[in-house]
Protein backbone atom coordinates (compact mmCIF):
# COMPACT_ATOMS: atom_id res chain seq x y z
CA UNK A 1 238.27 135.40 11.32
CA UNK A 2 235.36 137.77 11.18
CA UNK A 3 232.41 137.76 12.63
CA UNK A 4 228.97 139.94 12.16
CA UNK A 5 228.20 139.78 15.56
CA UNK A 6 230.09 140.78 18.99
CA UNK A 7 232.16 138.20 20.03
CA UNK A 8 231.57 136.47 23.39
CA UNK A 9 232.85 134.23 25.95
CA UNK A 10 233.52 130.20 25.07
CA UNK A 11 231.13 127.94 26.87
CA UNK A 12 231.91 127.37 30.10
CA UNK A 13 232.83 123.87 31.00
CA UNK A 14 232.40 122.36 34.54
CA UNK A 15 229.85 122.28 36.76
CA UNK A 16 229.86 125.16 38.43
CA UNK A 17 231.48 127.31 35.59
CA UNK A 18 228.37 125.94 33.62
CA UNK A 19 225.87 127.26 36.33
CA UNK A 20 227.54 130.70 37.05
CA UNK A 21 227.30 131.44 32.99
CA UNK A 22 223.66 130.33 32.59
CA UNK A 23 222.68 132.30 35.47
CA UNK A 24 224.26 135.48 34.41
CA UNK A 25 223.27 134.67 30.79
CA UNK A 26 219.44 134.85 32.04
CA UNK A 27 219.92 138.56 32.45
CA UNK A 28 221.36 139.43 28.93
CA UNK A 29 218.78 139.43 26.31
CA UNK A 30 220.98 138.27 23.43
CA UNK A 31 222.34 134.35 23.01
CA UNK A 32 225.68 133.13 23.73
CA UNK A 33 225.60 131.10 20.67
CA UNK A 34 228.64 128.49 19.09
CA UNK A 35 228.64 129.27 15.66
CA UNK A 36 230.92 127.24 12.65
CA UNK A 37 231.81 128.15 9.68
CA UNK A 38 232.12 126.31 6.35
CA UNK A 39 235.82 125.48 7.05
CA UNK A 40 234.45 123.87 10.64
CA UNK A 41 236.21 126.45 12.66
CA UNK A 42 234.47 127.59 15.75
CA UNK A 43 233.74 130.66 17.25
CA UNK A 44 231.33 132.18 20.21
CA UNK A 45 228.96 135.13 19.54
CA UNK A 46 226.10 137.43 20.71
CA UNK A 47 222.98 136.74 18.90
CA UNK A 48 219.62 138.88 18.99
CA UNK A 49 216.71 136.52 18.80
CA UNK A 50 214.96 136.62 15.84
CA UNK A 51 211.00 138.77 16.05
CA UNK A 52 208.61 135.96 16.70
CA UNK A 53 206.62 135.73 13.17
CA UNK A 54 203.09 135.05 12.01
CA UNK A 55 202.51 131.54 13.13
CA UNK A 56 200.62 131.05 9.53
CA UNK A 57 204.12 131.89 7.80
CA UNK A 58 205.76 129.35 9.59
CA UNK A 59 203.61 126.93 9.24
CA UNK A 60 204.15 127.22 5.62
CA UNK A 61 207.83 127.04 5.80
CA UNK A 62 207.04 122.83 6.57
CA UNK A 63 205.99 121.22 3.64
CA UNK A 64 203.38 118.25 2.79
CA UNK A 65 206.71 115.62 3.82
CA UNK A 66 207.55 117.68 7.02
CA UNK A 67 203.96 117.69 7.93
CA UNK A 68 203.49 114.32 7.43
CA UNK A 69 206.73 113.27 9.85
CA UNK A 70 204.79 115.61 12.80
CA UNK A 71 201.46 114.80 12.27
CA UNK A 72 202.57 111.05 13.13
CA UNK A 73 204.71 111.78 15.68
CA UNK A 74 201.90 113.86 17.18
CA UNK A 75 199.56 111.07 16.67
CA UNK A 76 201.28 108.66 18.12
CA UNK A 77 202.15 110.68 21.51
CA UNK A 78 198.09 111.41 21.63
CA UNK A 79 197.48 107.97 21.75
CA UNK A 80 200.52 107.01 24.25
CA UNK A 81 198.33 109.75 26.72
CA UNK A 82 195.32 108.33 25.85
CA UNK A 83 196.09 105.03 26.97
CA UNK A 84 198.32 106.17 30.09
CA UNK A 85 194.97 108.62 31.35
CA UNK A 86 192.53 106.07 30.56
CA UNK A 87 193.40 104.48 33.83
CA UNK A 88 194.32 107.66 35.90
CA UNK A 89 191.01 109.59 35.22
CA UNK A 90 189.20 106.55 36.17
CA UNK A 91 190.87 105.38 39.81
CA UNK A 92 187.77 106.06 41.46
CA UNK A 93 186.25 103.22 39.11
CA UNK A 94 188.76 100.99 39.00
CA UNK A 95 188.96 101.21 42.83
CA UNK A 96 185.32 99.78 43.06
CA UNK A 97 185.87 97.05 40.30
CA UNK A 98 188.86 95.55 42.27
CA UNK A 99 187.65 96.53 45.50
CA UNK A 100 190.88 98.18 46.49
CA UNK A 101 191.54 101.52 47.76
CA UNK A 102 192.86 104.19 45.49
CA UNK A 103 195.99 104.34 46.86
CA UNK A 104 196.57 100.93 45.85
CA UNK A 105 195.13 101.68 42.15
CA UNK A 106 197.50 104.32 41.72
CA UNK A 107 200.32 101.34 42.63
CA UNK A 108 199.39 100.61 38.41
CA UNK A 109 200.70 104.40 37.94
CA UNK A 110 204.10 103.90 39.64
CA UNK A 111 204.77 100.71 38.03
CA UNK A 112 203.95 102.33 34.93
CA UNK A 113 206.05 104.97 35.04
CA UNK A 114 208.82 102.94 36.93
CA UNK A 115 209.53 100.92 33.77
CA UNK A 116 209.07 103.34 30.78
CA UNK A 117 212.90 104.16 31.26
CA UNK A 118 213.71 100.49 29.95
CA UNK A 119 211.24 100.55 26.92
CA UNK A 120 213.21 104.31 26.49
CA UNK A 121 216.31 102.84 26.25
CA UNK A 122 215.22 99.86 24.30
CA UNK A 123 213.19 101.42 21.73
CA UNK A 124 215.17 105.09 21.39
CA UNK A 125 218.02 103.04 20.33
CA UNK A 126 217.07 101.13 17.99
CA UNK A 127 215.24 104.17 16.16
CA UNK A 128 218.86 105.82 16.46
CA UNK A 129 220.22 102.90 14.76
CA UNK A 130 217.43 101.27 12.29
CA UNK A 131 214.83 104.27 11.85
CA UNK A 132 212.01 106.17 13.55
CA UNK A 133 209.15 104.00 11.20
CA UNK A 134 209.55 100.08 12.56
CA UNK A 135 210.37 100.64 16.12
CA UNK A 136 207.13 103.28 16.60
CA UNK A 137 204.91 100.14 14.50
CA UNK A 138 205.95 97.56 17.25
CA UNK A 139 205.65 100.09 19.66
CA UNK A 140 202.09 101.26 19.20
CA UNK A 141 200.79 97.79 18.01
CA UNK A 142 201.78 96.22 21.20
CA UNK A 143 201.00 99.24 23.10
CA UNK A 144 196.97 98.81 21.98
CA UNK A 145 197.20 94.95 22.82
CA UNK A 146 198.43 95.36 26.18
CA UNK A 147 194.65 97.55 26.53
CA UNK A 148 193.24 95.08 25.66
CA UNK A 149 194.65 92.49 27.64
CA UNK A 150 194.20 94.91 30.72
CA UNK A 151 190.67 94.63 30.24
CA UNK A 152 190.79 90.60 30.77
CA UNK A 153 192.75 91.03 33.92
CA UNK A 154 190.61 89.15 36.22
CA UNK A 155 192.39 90.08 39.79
CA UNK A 156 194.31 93.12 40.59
CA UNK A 157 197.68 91.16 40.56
CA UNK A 158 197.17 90.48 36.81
CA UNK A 159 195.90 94.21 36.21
CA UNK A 160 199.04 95.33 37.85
CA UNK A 161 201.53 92.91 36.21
CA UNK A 162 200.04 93.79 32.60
CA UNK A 163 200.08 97.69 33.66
CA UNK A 164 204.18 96.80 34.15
CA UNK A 165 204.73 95.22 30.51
CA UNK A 166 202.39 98.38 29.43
CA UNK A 167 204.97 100.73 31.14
CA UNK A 168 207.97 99.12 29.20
CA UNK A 169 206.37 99.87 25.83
CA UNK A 170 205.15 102.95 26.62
CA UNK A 171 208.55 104.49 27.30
CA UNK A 172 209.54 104.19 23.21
CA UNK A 173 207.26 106.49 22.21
CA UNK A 174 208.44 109.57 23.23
CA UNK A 175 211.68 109.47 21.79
CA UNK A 176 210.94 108.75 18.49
CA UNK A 177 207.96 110.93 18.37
CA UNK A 178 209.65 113.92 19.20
CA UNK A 179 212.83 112.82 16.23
CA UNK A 180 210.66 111.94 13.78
CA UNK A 181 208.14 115.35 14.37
CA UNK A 182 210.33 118.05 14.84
CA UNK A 183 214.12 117.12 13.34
CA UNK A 184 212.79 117.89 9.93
CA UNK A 185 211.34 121.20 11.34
CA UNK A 186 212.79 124.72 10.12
CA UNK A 187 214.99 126.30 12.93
CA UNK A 188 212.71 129.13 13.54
CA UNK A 189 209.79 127.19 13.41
CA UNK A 190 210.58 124.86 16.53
CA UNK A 191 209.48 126.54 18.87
CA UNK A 192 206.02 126.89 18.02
CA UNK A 193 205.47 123.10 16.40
CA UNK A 194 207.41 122.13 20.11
CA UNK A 195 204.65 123.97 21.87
CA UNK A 196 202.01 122.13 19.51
CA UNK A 197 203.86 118.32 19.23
CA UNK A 198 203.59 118.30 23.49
CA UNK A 199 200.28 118.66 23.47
CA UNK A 200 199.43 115.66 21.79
CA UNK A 201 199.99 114.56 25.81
CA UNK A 202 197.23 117.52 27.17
CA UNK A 203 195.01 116.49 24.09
CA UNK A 204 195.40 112.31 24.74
CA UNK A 205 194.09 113.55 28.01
CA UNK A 206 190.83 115.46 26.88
CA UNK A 207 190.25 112.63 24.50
CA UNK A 208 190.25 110.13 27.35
CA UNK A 209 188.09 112.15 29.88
CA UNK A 210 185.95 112.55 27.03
CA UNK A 211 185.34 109.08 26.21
CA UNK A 212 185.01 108.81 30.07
CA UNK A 213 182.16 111.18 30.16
CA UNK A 214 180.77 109.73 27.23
CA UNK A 215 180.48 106.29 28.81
CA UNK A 216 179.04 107.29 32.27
CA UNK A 217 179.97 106.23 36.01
CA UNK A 218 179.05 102.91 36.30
CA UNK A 219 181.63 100.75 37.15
CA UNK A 220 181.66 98.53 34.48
CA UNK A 221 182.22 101.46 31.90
CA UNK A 222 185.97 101.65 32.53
CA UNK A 223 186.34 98.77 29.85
CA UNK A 224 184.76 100.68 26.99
CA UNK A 225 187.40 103.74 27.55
CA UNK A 226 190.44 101.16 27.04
CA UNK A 227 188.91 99.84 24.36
CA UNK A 228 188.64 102.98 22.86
CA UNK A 229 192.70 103.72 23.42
CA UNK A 230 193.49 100.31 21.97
CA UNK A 231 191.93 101.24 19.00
CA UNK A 232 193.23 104.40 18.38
CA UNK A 233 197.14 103.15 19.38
CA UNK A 234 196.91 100.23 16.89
CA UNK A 235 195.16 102.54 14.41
CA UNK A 236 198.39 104.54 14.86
CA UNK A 237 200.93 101.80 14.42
CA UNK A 238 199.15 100.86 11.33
CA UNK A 239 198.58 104.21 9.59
CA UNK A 240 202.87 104.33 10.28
CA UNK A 241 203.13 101.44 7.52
CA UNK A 242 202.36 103.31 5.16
CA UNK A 243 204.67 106.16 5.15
CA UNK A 244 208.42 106.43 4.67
CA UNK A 245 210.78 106.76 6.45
CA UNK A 246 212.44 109.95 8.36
CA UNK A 247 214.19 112.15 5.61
CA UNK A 248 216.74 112.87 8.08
CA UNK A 249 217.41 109.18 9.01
CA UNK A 250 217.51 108.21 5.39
CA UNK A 251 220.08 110.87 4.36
CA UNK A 252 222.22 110.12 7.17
CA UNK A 253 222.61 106.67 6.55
CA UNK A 254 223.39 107.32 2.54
CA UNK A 255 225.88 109.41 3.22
CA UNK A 256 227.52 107.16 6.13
CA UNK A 257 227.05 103.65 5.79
CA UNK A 258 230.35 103.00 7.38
CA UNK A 259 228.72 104.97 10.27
CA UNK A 260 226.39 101.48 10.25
CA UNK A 261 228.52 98.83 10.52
CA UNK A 262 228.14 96.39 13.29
CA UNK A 263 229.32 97.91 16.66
CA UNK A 264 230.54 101.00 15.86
CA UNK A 265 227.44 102.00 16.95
CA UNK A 266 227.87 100.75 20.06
CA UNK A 267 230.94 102.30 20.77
CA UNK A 268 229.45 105.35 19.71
CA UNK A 269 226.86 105.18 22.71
CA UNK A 270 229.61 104.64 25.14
CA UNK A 271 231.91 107.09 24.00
CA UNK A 272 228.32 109.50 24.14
CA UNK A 273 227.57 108.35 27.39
CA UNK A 274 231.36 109.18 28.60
CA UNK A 275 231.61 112.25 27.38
CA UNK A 276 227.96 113.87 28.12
CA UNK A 277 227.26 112.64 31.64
CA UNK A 278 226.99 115.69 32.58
CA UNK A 279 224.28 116.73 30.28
CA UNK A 280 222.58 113.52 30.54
CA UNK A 281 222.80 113.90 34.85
CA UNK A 282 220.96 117.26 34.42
CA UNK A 283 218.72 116.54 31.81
CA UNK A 284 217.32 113.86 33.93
CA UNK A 285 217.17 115.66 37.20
CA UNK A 286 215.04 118.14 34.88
CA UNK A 287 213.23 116.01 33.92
CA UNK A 288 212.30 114.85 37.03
CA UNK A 289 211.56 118.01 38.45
CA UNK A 290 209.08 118.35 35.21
CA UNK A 291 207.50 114.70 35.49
CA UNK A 292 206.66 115.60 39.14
CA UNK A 293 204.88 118.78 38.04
CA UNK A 294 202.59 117.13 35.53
CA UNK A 295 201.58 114.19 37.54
CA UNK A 296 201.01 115.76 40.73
CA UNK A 297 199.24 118.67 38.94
CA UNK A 298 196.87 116.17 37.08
CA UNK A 299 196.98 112.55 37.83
CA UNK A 300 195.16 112.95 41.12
CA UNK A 301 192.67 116.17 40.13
CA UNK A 302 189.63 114.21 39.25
CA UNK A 303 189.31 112.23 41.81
CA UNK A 304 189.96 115.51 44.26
CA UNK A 305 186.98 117.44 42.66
CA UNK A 306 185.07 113.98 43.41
CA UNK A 307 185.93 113.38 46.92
CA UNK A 308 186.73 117.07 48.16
CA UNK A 309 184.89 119.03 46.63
CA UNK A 310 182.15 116.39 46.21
CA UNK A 311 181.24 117.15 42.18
CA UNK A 312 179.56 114.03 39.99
CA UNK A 313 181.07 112.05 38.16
CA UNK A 314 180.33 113.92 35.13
CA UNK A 315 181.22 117.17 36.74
CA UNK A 316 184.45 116.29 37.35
CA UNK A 317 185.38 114.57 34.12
CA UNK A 318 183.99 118.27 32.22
CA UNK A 319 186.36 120.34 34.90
CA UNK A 320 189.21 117.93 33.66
CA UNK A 321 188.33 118.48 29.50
CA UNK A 322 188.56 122.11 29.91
CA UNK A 323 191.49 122.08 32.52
CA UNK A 324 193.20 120.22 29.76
CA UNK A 325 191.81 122.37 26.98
CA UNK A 326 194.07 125.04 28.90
CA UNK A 327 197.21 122.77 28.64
CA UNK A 328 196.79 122.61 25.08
CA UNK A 329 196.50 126.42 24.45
CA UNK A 330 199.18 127.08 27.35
CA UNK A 331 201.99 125.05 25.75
CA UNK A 332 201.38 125.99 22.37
CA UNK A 333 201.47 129.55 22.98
CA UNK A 334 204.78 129.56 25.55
CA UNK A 335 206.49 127.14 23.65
CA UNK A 336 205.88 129.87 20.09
CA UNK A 337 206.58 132.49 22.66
CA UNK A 338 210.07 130.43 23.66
CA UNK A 339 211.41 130.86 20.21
CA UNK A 340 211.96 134.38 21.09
CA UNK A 341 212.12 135.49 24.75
CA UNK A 342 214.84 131.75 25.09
CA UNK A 343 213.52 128.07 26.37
CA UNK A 344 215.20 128.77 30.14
CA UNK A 345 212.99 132.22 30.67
CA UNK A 346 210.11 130.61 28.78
CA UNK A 347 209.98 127.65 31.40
CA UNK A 348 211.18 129.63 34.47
CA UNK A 349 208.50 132.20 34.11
CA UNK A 350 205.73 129.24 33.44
CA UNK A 351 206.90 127.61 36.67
CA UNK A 352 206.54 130.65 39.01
CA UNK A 353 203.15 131.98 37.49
CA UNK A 354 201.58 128.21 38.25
CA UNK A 355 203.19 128.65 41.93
CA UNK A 356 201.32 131.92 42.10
CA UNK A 357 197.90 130.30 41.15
CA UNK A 358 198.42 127.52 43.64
CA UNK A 359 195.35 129.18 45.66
CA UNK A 360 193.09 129.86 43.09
CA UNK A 361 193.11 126.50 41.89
CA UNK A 362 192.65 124.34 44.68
CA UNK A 363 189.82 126.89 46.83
CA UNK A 364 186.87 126.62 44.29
CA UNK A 365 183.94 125.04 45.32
CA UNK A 366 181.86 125.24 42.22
CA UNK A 367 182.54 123.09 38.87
CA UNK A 368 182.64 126.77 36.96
CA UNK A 369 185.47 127.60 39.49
CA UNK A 370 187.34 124.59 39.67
CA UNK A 371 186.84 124.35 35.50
CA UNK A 372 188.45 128.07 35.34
CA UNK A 373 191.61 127.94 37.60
CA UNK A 374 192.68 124.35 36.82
CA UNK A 375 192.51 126.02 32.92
CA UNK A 376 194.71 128.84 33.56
CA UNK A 377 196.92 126.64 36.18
CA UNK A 378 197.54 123.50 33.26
CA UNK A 379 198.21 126.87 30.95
CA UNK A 380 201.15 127.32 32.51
CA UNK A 381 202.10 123.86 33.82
CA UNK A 382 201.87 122.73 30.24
CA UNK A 383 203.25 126.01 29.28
CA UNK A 384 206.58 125.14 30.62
CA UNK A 385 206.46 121.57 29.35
CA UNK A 386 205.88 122.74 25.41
CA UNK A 387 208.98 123.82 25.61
CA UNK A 388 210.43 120.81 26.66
CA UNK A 389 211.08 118.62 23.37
CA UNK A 390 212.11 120.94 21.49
CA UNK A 391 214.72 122.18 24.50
CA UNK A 392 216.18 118.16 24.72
CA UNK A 393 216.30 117.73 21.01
CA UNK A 394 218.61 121.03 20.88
CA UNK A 395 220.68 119.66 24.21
CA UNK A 396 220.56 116.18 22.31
CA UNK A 397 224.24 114.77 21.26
CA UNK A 398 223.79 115.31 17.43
CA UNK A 399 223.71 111.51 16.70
CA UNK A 400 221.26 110.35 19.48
CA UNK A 401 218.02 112.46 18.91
CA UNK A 402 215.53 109.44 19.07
CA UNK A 403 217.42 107.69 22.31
CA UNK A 404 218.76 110.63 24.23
CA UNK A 405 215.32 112.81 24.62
CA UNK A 406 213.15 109.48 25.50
CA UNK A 407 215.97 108.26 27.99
CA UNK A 408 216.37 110.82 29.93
CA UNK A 409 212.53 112.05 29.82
CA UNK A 410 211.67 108.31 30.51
CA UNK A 411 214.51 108.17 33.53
CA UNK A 412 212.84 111.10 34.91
CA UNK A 413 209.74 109.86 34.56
CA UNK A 414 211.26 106.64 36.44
CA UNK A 415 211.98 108.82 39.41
CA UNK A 416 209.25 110.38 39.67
CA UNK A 417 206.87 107.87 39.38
CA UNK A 418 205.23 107.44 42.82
CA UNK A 419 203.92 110.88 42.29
CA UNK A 420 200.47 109.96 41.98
CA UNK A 421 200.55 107.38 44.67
CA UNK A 422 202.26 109.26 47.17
CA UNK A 423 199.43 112.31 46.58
CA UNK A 424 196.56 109.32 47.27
CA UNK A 425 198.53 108.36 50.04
CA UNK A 426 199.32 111.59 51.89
CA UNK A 427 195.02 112.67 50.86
CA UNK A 428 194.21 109.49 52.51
CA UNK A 429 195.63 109.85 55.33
CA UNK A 430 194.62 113.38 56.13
CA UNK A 431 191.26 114.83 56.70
CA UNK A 432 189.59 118.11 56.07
CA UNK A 433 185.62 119.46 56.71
CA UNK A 434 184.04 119.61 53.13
CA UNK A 435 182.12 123.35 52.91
CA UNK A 436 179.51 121.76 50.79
CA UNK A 437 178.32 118.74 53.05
CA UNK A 438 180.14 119.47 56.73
CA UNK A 439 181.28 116.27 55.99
CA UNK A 440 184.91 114.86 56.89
CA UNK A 441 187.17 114.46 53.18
CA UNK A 442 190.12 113.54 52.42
CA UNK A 443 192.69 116.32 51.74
CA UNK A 444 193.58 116.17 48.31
CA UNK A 445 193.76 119.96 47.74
CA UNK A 446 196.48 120.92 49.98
CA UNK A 447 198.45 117.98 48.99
CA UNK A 448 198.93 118.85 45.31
CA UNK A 449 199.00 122.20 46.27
CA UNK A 450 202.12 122.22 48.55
CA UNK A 451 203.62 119.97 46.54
CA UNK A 452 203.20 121.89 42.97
CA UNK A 453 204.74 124.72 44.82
CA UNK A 454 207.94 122.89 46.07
CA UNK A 455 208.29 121.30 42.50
CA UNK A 456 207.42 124.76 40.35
CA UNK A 457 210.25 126.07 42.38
CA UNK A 458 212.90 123.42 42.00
CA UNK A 459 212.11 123.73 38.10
CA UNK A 460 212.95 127.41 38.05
CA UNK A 461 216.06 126.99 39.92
CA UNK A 462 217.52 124.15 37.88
CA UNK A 463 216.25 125.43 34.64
CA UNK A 464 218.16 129.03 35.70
CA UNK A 465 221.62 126.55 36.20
CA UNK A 466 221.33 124.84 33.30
CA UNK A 467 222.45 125.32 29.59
CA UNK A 468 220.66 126.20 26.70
CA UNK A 469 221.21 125.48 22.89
CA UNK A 470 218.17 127.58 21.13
CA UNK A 471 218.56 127.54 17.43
CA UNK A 472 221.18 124.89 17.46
CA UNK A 473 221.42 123.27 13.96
CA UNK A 474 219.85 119.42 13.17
CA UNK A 475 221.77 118.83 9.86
CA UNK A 476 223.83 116.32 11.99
CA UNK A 477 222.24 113.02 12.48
CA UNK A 478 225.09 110.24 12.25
CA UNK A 479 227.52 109.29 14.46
CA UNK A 480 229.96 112.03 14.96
CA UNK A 481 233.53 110.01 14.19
CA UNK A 482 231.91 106.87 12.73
CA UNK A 483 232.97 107.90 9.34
CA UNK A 484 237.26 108.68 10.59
CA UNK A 485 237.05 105.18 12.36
CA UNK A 486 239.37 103.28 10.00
CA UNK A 487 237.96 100.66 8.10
CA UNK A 488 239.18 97.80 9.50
CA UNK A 489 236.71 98.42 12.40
CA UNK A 490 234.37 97.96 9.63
CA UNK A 491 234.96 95.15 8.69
CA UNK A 492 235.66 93.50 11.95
CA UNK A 493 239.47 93.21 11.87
CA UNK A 494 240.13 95.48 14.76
CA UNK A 495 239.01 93.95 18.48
CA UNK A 496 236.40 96.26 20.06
CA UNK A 497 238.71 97.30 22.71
CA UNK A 498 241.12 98.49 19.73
CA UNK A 499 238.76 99.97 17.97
CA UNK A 500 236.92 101.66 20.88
CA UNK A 501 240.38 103.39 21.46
CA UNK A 502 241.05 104.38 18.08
CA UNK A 503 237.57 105.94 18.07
CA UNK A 504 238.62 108.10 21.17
CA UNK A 505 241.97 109.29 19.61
CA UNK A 506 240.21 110.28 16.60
CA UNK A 507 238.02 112.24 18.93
CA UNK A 508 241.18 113.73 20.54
CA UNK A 509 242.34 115.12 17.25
CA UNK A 510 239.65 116.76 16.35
């Protein structure tokens, strides 16, 4: 068989194989790519990434349907951010209202992010197996009426038990937001509408701080922001009715409707989870590592610039829009930029440039300062993280895009989740002389600080051990061997055990 470009090793398998190749491939500027031809035979090559082009040229390679599919699934993770910062920009005010110390507010953050893995599971299933359009309706409808109903929570044991049901929903958005958005994408434009789909999280996050400032810092005003997010989340759910459904979904499911029968579905999931453990196992150690980053990098800064460096209240919420504002730029440009120079490089070289700014963002004493190096720092924190989606979707099984990119994010997310909590705690209990006052503050800059460092570093190493599947094609949505599982499974015939066997022998053959 012939081949245009030089040939190259097979894919390592195994652990360690795995890890020995990826770190050696970091060093060779063409891809180890698996390529198949039209006869499905396989073959592994040496492939010069393509020259990055004119942003302007890809963007017209989408059209008005493609468009439509991201600018949804972009809207829909803005308002998931919105609603998730609304509370974390605002501890200091929420601490007051319930009279409890931060530490304990940031106990609404943990359980948050504790239980988004289950709404993950829950909801990134059933958009692999009924659609991207019903699941994300529930999802953001409930989503804006569990803001509201955190508004009515009269003591902080309801606030925190309604912050838990708001965690479980929360977890399906991601998922499907990231299928929907970017599976109908052109390969070579990925990259770049990666970089620009994760920053619906950066821009949920300037939208809340500025419907924070816009409100003031009385106590009370906390309400009016999670009004605001309800709004916009059920506004989201509702604006979903009205378009179709994903392309790719809808062609799958046409062309397999065997593929849909009862169970086989099912089987497919175990027979995924069997065989990819692996990749699952490191995808959510990544994205652990990544979860980390973000929230101790973010969760905790506003209410540092208000207590250590002693800034207002509106102060500190402008220092947070344009630290944000950076985020947004940062991970639209690296995750373009990752299209060419590879995903692993992209986020390896993110990570250690935010480790080298560590100082520079946490020493400013002035709001100009403090606005300036958290912009350049979230550059390249959310630098690393636009390439993120895009990076799961191409490690994604081909037939779990919607469940396998919010599970393992969300599982990660799980993990990490006493990130913001264990920052307030460690601050809290550890003092520091403020250069502004003389007075005695609590020491939230070399928290975040020594921990960003510890965490940009673990991302660089795992991310340099890891494999990578830039440019890998999307036409494959269905189950894999749904359509050779006779049709007696079909029809119900065959026992599950039976047919879960027959599945795996047909998977043997081939």
């Amino acid at each position: 068989m012939s081949v245009a470009n030089e040939p190259a090793d097979p894919i390592a398998r195994g652990i360690l194989p795995t890890a020995k190749q990826s770190l050696k491939d970091l060093f060779v500027w063409k891809q180890r790519v698996v390529v198949r031809n039209e006869y499905g035979e396989e073959h592994t090559e040496w492939q010069a990434p393509e020259p990055l082009k004119n942003p302007i040229s890809l963007f017209a390679q989408l059209s008005a349907r493609d468009w439509l599919y991201f600018i949804v699934g972009f809207a829909s993770w803005t308002a998931d951010a919105f609603d998730f910062h609304a509370l974390s920009i605002q501890t200091v005010k929420l601490s007051k209202y319930y009279n409890r110390s931060k530490t304990d507010i940031t106990t609404a953050i943990t359980l948050t992010l504790l239980l988004r893995s289950i709404g993950a599971a829950v909801f990134g299933f059933a958009g692999d197996k009924w659609g991207r359009k019903w699941p994300m309706v529930v999802n953001m409808v409930i989503l804006g009426l569990l803001q509201v109903a955190t508004i009515y929570a009269a003591t902080f044991q309801q606030f925190l038990a309604v912050r838990s049901l708001f965690g479980l929903f929360m977890g399906g958005v991601f998922g499907n937001a990231i299928a929907m958005a970017l599976e109908n994408c052109p390969t070579n434009a990925r990259g770049l509408m990666s970089g620009i789909l994760q920053q619906g999280y950066s821009f949920g996050y300037v939208l809340a701080a500025c419907a924070n400032l816009a409100v003031g810092g009385s106590t009370e005003s906390w309400k009016t922001v999670f009004w605001a997010g309800a709004g916009l989340s059920i506004g989201v759910g509702l604006i979903r009715i009205l378009f179709p459904e994903s392309k790719q979904f809808v062609e799958a499911r046409k062309a397999g409707k065997r593929a849909q029968a009862p169970g086989v579905f099912w089987l497919e999931t175990k027979k995924m989870i069997r065989q990819e453990w692996k990749m699952c196992v490191y995808c959510i150690i990544l994205m652990t590592w990544f979860n980390y980053y973000s929230h101790t990098s973010q969760d905790s800064y506003t209410t540092f610039m208000k207590t250590q460096k002693e800034l207002s209240d509106s102060g500190a919420t402008r220092a947070s829009i344009l630290m944000k504002t950076g985020a947004c730029v940062g991970g639209t440009f690296i995750g373009y930029f990752s299209q060419w120079f590879g995903r692993r490089r992209s986020i390896i070289c993110a990570a250690l440039i935010s480790a080298c700014l560590i100082p520079a963002w946490i020493l400013p004493e002035t709001e100009g300062g403090l606005s300036a190096s958290g912009f350049m720092i979230q550059f390249f924190v959310q630098g690393a993280w636009g390439v993120i989606p895009i990076h799961l979707n191409e490690l994604s099984p081909p037939a779990f895009r919607s469940s396998f990119p919010g599970i393992t994010y969300q599982l990660g997310n799980m993990i990490s989740s006493p990130s913001a909590q264990i920052v307030n705690a460690i601050a809290e209990s550890h003092f520091l002389r403020s250069h502004k006052s003389g007075d005695i503050v609590e020491a939230y800059g070399p928290t975040m600080g020594i921990a960003t460092a510890i965490i940009a570093l673990g991302i660089a190493v795992t991310a340099a051990l890891g494999p990578e599947k830039k440019g890998r094609h999307f036409e494959t949505v269905g189950p894999p061997v749904a359509a050779d599982i006779p049709k007696d499974i079909e029809e119900g015939r065959i026992s599950e055990e039976k047919s879960e066997t027959k599945a795996v022998e047909v998977s043997q053959k081939a």
